[in-house]
Structures are given as C-alpha cells and as structure tokens.
Protein backbone atom coordinates (compact mmCIF):
# COMPACT_ATOMS: atom_id res chain seq x y z
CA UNK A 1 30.81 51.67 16.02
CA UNK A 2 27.41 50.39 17.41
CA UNK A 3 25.40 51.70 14.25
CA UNK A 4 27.12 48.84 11.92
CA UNK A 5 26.21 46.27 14.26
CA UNK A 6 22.21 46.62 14.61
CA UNK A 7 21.71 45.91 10.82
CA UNK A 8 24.13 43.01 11.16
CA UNK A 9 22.17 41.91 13.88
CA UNK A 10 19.03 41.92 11.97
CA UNK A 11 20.40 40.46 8.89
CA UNK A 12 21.34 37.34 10.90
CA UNK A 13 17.64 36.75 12.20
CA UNK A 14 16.44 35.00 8.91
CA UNK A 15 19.41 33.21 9.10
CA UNK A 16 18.85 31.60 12.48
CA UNK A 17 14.98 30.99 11.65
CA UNK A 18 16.53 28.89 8.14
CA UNK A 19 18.78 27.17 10.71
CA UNK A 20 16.24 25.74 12.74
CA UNK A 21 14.41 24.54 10.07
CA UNK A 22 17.77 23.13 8.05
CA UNK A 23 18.51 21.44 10.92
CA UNK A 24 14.83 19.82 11.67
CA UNK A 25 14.69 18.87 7.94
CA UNK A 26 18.11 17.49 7.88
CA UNK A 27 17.25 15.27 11.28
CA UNK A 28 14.07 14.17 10.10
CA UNK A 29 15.58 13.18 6.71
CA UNK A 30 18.63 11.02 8.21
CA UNK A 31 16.01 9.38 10.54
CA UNK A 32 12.37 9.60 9.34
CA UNK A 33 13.81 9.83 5.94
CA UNK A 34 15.82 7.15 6.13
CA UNK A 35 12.63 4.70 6.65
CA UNK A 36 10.76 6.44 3.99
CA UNK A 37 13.80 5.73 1.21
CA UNK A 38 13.18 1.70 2.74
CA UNK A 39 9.04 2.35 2.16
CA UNK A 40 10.00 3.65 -0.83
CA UNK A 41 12.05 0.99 -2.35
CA UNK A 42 9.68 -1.85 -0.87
CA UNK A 43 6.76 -0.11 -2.21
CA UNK A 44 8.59 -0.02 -5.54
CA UNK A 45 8.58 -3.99 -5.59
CA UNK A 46 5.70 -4.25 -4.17
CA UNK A 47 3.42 -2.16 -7.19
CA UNK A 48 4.42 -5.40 -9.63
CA UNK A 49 5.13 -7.60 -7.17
CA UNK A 50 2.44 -10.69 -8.65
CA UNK A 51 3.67 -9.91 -11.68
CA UNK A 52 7.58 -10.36 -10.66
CA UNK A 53 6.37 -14.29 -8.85
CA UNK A 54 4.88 -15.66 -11.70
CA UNK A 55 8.32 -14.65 -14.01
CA UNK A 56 10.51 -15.84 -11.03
CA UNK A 57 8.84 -18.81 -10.18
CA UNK A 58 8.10 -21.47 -12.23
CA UNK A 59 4.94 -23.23 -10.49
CA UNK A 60 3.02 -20.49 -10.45
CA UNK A 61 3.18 -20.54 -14.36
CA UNK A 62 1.56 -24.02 -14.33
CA UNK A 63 -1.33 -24.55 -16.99
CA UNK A 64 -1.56 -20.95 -18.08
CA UNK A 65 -5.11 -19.63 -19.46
CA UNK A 66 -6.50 -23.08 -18.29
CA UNK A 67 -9.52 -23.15 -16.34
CA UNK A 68 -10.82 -25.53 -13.34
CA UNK A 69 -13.42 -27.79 -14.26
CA UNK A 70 -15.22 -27.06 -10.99
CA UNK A 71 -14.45 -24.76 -7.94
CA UNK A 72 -16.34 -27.20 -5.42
CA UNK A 73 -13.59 -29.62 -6.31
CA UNK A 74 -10.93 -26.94 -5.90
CA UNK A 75 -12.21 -26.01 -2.76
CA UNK A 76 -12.47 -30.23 -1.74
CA UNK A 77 -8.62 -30.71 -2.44
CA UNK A 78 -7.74 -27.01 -0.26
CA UNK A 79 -9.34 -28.71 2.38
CA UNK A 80 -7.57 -32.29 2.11
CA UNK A 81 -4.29 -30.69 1.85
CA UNK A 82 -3.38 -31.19 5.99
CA UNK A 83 -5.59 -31.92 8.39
CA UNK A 84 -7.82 -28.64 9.92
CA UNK A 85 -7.55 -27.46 6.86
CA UNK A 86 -11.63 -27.20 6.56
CA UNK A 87 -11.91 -24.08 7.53
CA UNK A 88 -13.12 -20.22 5.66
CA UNK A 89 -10.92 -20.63 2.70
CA UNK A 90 -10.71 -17.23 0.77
CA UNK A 91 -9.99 -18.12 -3.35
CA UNK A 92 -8.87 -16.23 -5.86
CA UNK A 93 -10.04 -16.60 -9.05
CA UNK A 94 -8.02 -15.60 -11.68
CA UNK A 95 -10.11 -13.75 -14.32
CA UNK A 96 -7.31 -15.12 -17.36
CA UNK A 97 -6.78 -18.77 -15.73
CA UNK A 98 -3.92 -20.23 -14.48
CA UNK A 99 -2.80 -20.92 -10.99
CA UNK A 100 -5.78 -21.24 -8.03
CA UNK A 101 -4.65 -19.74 -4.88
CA UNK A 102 -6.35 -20.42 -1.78
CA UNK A 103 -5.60 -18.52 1.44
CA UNK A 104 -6.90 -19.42 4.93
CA UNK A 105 -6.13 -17.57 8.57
CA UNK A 106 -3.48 -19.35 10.69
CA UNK A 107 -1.91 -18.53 13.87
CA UNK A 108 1.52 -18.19 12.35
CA UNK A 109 -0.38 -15.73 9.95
CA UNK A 110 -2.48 -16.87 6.49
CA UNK A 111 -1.53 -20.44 4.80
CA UNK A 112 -0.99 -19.85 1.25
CA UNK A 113 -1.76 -23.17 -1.14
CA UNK A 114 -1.29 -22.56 -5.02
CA UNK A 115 -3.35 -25.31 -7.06
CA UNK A 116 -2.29 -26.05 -11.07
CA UNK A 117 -5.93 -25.49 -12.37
CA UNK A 118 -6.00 -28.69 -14.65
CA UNK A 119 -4.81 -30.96 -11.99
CA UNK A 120 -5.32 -29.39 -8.58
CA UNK A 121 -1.88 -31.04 -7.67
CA UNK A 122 -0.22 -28.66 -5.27
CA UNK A 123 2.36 -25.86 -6.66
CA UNK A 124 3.01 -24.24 -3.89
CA UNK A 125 2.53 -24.30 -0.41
CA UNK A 126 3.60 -20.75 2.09
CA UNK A 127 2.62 -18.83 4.68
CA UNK A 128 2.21 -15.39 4.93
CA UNK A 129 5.45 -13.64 5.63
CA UNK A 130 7.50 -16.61 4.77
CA UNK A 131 7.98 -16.04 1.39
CA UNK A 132 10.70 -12.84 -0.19
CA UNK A 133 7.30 -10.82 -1.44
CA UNK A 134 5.16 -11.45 2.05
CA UNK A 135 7.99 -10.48 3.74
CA UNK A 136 8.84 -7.46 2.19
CA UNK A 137 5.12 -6.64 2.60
CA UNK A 138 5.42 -6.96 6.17
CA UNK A 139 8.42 -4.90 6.42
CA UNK A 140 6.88 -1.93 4.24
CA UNK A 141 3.72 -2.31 6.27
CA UNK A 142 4.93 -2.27 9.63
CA UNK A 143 8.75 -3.52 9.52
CA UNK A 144 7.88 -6.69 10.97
CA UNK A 145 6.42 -5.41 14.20
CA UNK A 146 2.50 -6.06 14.37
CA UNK A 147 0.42 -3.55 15.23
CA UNK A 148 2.89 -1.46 17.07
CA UNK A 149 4.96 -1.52 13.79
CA UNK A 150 2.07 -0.23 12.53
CA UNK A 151 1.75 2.63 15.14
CA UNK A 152 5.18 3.43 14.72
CA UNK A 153 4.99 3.36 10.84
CA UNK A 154 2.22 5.95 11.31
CA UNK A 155 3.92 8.46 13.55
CA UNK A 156 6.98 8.22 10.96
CA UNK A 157 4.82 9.39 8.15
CA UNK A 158 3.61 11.96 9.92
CA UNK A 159 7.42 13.26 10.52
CA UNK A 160 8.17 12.44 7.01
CA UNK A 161 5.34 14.86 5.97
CA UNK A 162 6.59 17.54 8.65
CA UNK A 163 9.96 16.75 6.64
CA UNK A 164 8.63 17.19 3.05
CA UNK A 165 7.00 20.62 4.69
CA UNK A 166 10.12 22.27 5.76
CA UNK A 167 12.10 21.27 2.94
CA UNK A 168 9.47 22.79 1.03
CA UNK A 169 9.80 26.03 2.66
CA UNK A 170 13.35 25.92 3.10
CA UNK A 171 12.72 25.86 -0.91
CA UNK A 172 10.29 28.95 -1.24
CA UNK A 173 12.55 30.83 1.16
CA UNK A 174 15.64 30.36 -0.57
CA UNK A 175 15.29 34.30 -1.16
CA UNK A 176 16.06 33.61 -5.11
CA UNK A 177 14.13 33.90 -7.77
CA UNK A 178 11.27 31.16 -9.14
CA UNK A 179 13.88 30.82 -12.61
CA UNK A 180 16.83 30.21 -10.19
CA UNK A 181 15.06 28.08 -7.92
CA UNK A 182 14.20 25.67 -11.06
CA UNK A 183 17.33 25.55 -12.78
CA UNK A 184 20.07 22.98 -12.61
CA UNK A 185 23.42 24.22 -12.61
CA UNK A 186 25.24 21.46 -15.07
CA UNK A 187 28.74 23.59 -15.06
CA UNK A 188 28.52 23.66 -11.08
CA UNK A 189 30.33 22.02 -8.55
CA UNK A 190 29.90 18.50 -7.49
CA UNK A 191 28.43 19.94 -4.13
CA UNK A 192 25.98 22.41 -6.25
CA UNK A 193 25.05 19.63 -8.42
CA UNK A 194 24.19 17.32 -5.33
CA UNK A 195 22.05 20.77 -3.95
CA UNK A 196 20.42 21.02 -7.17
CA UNK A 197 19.22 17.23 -7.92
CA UNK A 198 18.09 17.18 -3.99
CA UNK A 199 16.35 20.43 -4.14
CA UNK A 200 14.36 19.98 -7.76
CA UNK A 201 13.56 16.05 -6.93
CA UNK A 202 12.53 16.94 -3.96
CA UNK A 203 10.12 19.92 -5.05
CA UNK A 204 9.11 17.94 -8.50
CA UNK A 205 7.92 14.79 -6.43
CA UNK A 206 6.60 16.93 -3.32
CA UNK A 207 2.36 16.41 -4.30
CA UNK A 208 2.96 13.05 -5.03
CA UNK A 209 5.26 11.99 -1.99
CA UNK A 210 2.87 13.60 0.23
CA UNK A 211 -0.21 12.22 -1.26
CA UNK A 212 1.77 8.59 -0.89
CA UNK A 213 2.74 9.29 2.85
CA UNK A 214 -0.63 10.87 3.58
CA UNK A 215 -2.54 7.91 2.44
CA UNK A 216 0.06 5.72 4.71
CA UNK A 217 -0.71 7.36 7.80
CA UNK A 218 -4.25 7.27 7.47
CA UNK A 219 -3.99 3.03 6.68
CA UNK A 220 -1.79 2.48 9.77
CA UNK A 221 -3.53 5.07 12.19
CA UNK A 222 -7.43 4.47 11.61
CA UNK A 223 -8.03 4.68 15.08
CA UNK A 224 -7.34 8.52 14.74
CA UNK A 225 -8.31 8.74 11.96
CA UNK A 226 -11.57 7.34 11.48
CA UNK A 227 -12.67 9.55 14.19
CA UNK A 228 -11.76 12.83 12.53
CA UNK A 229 -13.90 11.74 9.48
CA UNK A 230 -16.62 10.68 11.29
CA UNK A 231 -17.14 13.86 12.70
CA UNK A 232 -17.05 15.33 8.84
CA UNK A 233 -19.06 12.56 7.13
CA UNK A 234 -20.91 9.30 8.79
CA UNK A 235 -19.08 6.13 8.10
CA UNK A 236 -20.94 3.50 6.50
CA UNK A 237 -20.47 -0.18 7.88
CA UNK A 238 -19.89 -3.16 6.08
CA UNK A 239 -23.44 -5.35 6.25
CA UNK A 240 -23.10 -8.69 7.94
CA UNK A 241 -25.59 -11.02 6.87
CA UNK A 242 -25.83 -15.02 8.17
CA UNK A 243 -27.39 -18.09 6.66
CA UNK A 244 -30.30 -19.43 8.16
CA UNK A 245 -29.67 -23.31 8.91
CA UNK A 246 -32.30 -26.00 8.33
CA UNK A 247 -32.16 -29.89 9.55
CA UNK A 248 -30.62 -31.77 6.96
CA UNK A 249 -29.86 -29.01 4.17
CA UNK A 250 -26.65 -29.24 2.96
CA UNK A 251 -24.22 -26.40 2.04
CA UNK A 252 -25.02 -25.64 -1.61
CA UNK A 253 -21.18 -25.70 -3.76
CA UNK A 254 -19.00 -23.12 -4.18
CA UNK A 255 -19.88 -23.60 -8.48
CA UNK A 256 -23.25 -23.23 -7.74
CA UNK A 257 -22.65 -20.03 -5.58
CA UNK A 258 -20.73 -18.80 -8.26
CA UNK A 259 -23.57 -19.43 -10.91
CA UNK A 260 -25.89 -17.11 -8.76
CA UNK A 261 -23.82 -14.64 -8.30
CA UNK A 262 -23.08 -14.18 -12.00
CA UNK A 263 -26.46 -14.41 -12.90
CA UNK A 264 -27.25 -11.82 -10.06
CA UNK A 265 -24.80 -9.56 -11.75
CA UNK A 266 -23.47 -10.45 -15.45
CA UNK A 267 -21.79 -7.71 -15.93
CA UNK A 268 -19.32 -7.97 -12.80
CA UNK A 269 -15.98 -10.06 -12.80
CA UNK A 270 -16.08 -12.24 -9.65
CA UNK A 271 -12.55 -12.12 -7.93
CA UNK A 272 -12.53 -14.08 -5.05
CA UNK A 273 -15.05 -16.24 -2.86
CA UNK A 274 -14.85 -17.01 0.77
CA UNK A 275 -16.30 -20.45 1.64
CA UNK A 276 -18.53 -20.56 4.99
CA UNK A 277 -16.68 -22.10 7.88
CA UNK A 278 -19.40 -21.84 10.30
CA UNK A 279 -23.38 -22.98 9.58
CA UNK A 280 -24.24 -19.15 10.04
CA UNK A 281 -21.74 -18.00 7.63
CA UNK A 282 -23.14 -16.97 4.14
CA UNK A 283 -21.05 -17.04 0.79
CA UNK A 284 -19.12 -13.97 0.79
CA UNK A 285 -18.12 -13.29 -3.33
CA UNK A 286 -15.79 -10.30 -3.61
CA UNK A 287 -16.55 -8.58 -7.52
CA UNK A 288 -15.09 -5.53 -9.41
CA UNK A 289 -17.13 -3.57 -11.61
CA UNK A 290 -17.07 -0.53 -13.45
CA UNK A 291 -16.30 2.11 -11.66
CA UNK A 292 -13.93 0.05 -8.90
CA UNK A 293 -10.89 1.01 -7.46
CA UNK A 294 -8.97 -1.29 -7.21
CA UNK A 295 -9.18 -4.64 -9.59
CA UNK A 296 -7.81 -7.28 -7.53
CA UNK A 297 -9.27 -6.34 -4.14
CA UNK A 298 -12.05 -4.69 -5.24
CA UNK A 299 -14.77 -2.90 -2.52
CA UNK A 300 -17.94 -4.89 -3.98
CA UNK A 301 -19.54 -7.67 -2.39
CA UNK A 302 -22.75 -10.06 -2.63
CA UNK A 303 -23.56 -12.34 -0.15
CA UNK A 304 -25.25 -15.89 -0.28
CA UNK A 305 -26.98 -18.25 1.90
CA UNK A 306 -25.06 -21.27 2.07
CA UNK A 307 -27.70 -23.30 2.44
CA UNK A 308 -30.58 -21.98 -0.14
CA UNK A 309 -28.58 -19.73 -2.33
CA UNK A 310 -31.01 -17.13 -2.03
CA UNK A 311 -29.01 -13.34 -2.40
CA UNK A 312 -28.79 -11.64 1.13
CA UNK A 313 -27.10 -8.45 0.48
CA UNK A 314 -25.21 -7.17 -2.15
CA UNK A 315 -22.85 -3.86 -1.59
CA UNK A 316 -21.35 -2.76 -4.72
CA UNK A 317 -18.69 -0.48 -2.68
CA UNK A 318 -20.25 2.79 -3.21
CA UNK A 319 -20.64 4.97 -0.44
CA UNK A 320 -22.76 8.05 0.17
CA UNK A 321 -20.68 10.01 2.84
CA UNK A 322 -17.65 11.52 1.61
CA UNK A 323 -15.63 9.91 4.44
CA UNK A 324 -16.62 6.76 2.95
CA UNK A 325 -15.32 7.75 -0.37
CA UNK A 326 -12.19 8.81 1.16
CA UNK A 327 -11.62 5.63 3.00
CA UNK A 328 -12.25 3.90 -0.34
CA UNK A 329 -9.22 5.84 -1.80
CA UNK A 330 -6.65 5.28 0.08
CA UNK A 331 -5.38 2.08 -0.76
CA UNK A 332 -5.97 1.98 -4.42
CA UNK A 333 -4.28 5.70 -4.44
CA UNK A 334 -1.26 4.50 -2.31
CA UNK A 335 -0.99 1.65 -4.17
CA UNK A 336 -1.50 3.26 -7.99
CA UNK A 337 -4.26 0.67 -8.39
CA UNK A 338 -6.86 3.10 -8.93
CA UNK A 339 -5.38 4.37 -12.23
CA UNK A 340 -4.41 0.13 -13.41
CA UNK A 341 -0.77 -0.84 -15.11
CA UNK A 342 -0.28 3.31 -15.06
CA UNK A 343 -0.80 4.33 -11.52
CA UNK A 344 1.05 1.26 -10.71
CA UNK A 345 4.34 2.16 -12.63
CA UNK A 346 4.39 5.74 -11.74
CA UNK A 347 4.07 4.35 -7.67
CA UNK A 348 7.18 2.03 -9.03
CA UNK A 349 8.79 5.06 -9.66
CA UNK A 350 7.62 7.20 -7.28
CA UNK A 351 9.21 4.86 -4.65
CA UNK A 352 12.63 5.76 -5.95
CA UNK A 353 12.53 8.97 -4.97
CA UNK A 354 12.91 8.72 -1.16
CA UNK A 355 16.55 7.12 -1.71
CA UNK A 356 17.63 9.19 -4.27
CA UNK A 357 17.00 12.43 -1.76
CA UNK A 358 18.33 10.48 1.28
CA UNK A 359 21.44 9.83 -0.59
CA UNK A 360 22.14 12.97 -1.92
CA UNK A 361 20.94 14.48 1.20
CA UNK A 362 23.59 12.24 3.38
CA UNK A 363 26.31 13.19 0.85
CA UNK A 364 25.85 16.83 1.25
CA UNK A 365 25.46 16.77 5.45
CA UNK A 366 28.85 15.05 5.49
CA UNK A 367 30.52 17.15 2.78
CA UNK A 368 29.20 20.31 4.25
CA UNK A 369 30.43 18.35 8.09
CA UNK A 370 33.64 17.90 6.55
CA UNK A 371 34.31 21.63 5.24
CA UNK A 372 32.88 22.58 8.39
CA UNK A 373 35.51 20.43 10.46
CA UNK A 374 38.38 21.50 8.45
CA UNK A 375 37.22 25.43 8.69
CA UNK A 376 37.59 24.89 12.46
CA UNK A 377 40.71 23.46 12.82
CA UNK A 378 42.33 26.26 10.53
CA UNK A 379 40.41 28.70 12.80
C-alpha cells in the first residue's frame, strides 16, 4: 500500500513549488499590481497629455502660429503679473507659436502663467498640482506623497517586476507545450477565456512592461541607483557656470540672449530659457538637436553671461560613460519620447495593459475563491 504513495508524494512537489509562486504572483498583483494598473492608466493620459489641454481648453488655443514680438517684453509682463514675481522664470518657447508659458518655483510648488503671444494678456494662471493634468502627474509620480511617495513608488516597481517575473515563470512552467501556451481557446469557458487573455497579455506585453517599470524605479530611486552605475561607468556632472558682474552693466535681454544662442548654434531649436534671478546667474537656454531624446525637455544646454553675452559653456547632452547614456534614457524611454508621436502612442497603450491583467486577474481569484468555497462546504 506504501509503494502508490511515494510517487504521489513526488508528483505533488511541483505542485507546491507552483503554489508558492501562484500565490506570491497573485498577492503582488492585487496589491503591487493594483498601483501599477493606476501608473498605467495615468501614464496613458499623461503620453498626450499637452496635446489633450490645448483641445480641452480654450485659452491655451489663443493666437495660434502667432509669434511674440519680443521675449524681453514677455519676460517684463511674467514679472508684473503679482508682486515677487521677479524671480528665475523658466519659458517655453513654442517652436510653432501660440501660447507663452512661463513657470517659476514657489513654495506651494511651480506658478504656472500662460501669455496669448500677440497680446501678452494673461490666459491662464495655475500652480503646479492644481490643475487635472499636474495632478495626475503627481499622483503617477509619487501619488501625492513627496519624496517618500517617491520612495514608496520605487519599492512598488520593484515588486511589480518580482510580479511580472513569476508570472512569467508560472508561464514557462505551465508543463504544456510552446503551441498551447500561445493559443487562445475561443470555444472555452468564460473562466478559460479570462486564463487565456491574462496569460497571453501578460506574456505579449512582458519586455515592454518591464522596460516601463524598470525605467520607473531607477527615476524614483537614484540614490541607489546612481551608485550602482557609478561603480560601472563615471557619471558626468552638469557644468555650472556664473556671470561675472561689473559696476553699472546691465543684464543684456532675454531677445538678445536668444540671438546668440542661435547664432552660436543655427542648426538647434531653442526650447526654453531660464532668466537669471541672481547677478551670478548666467542665461541658461535649454535646445534639442539632432540626435536628442527627448524634444520638449531636451538634455542640451548653452549658457550665457548675463551681463556680456559672451558663451560660457555649452553641453549638447552627450555623454561619454555609458552610465551617462543610460541615465539619458530613462525618461525619454519611459515616457515614449525618444521614438516622437510613435513611442508616445504605443506608451498610451502600453499603459492599458496593467488594468486589463488586474481585472481579469481579480475576476479569476474570486471565481476560482468562489468554486473553492462551494467545494468545501459540499465536502
């Protein structure tokens, strides 16, 4: 009688070893999960989410195309708009006209002031996180938490990718074949259908959902991060050059600035310029380039004196280390901006994903709960 036992016995190890890992795949999905279907939904909006503004509200379609006639006076009517408000203004400059927005650092986070080009009358007036796009922002970045939202958005991703990696080998050790494992059973039950769309969404979007969460966890965790690449690759650092003050020289405008810069570098597409606050501070003009990640925050820089005008460094975001040119990844990969309108709308799809396998997920822990439940009371 024993001999029939020791074969069942062994039979049943496998069995235990996929139970473990069912169960820490189906806890991390109904709580790590459940914050990566939110991410996912967020970062959805989020890929278009200029685009989406400017169709949904009207001021910031005022004067399309149309050009200022001068930044200087721009940056003049940023500063009249409350008082304190001369401070290091950061503008955007949109490269196809239209609506001037101005952003500068606050304690209740960055005032926002929108500008119709033609007239420089006031559009739009915000602060950051006070508006339904800044907020969702927040909440994908850190879920309105700070910094230790930020912490804690890290250590999720770093479950979530545990979670992708045993539902991946849950997956390869399904003990059927590679056919089997692909195929969608359309005549199947509901339950087998829910299986199948969980199992094949989650396997088709595994790279890509791990790339995504990857490159989240390294944004919100650079402090451990950073480190490990450091010890791979030097980091480069950002230069920080100042303007040299002289009695009686007056801060050169921001059109002028602009002029230099272009004639510095014709070739580049200036997208925003930082005025000096201080009378150390230079000119700081963000450009993309060829060969730029990322269009609208691009990595390239050139610096000004404020004073003279005269270049004082120019760092065209190229790095030598391959830590650098990792760190100079991961945003425009999260966000799809490194591949323009494409990356972006397969990151808007992309984000769909997460729900889809939390909700089919949820449906069949409490279907499978249910039959489980009922089993036991007939038992």
């Amino acid at each position: 009688m024993t001999a029939p036992v020791q074969p069942a016995i062994a039979r049943a190890r496998p069995k235990i070893r996929n139970s473990l890992s069912s169960h820490i795949h189906l806890w991390l999905g109904l709580t790590a999960g459940a914050v990566l279907a939110m991410c996912g939904l967020t970062g959805s909006y989020l890929a278009f989410y200029p685009e989406i503004e400017q169709v949904a509200i009207a001021e910031l379609r005022s004067s399309p195309g149309a050009q200022p006639s001068s930044y200087e006076a721009v940056y003049q009517k940023l500063t009249r708009v409350s008082s304190g408000g001369r401070g290091e203004w950061n503008i955007e400059l949109p490269g196809k006209g239209g609506v001037i927005t101005g952003r500068i650092p606050g304690k209740g986070g960055s005032r926002m002031v929108s500008l119709d080009p033609v007239s420089l009358d006031v559009v739009r007036d915000v602060t950051w996180g006070g508006t339904a796009s800044t907020w969702i922002y927040e909440l994908h970045y850190h879920l309105l938490m700070g910094r230790t939202g930020k912490t804690i958005m890290g250590v999720i991703g770093l479950a979530c990718l545990v979670m992708l990696g045993v539902g991946a080998t849950l997956w390869w050790r399904s003990g059927r074949g590679l056919q089997s494992r692909l195929t969608f059973q359309v005549k199947g039950t509901a339950q087998r259908k829910l299986y199948d769309a969980h199992r094949l969404l989650g396997i088709g979007g595994l790279l890509l959902l791990s790339l995504s969460v990857a490159t989240a966890v390294a944004m919100n965790l650079p402090q451990q991060v950073r480190p490990i690449l450091a010890s791979i690759a030097p980091i480069s650092r950002q230069p920080k050059p100042v303007s040299v003050p002289s009695p009686g020289q007056a801060r050169i405008s921001v059109d002028d600035a602009l002029a230099i810069a272009r004639a510095t570098l014709p070739h580049a597409d200036l997208r925003w310029v930082r005025i000096p606050a201080k009378p150390e501070s230079p000119y700081a003009i963000r450009y993309w380039h060829e060969g730029d990640l990322s269009r609208r925050f691009p990595k390239s820089y050139i610096w000004l004196d404020q004073y003279s005008g005269q270049v004082l460094g120019i760092d065209d975001g190229s790095r030598d280390s391959t830590s650098d040119r990792i760190l100079a990844w991961l945003y425009p990969l999260h966000s799809g901006q490194a591949f323009g309108t494409a990356g972006r709308s397969a990151v808007a799809m992309l984000g769909l994903v997460p729900a889809i396998l939390f909700v089919t997920g949820l449906l069949r822990w409490r279907s499978k709960s249910a039959r489980l439940k009922a089993y036991q009371r007939r038992t």
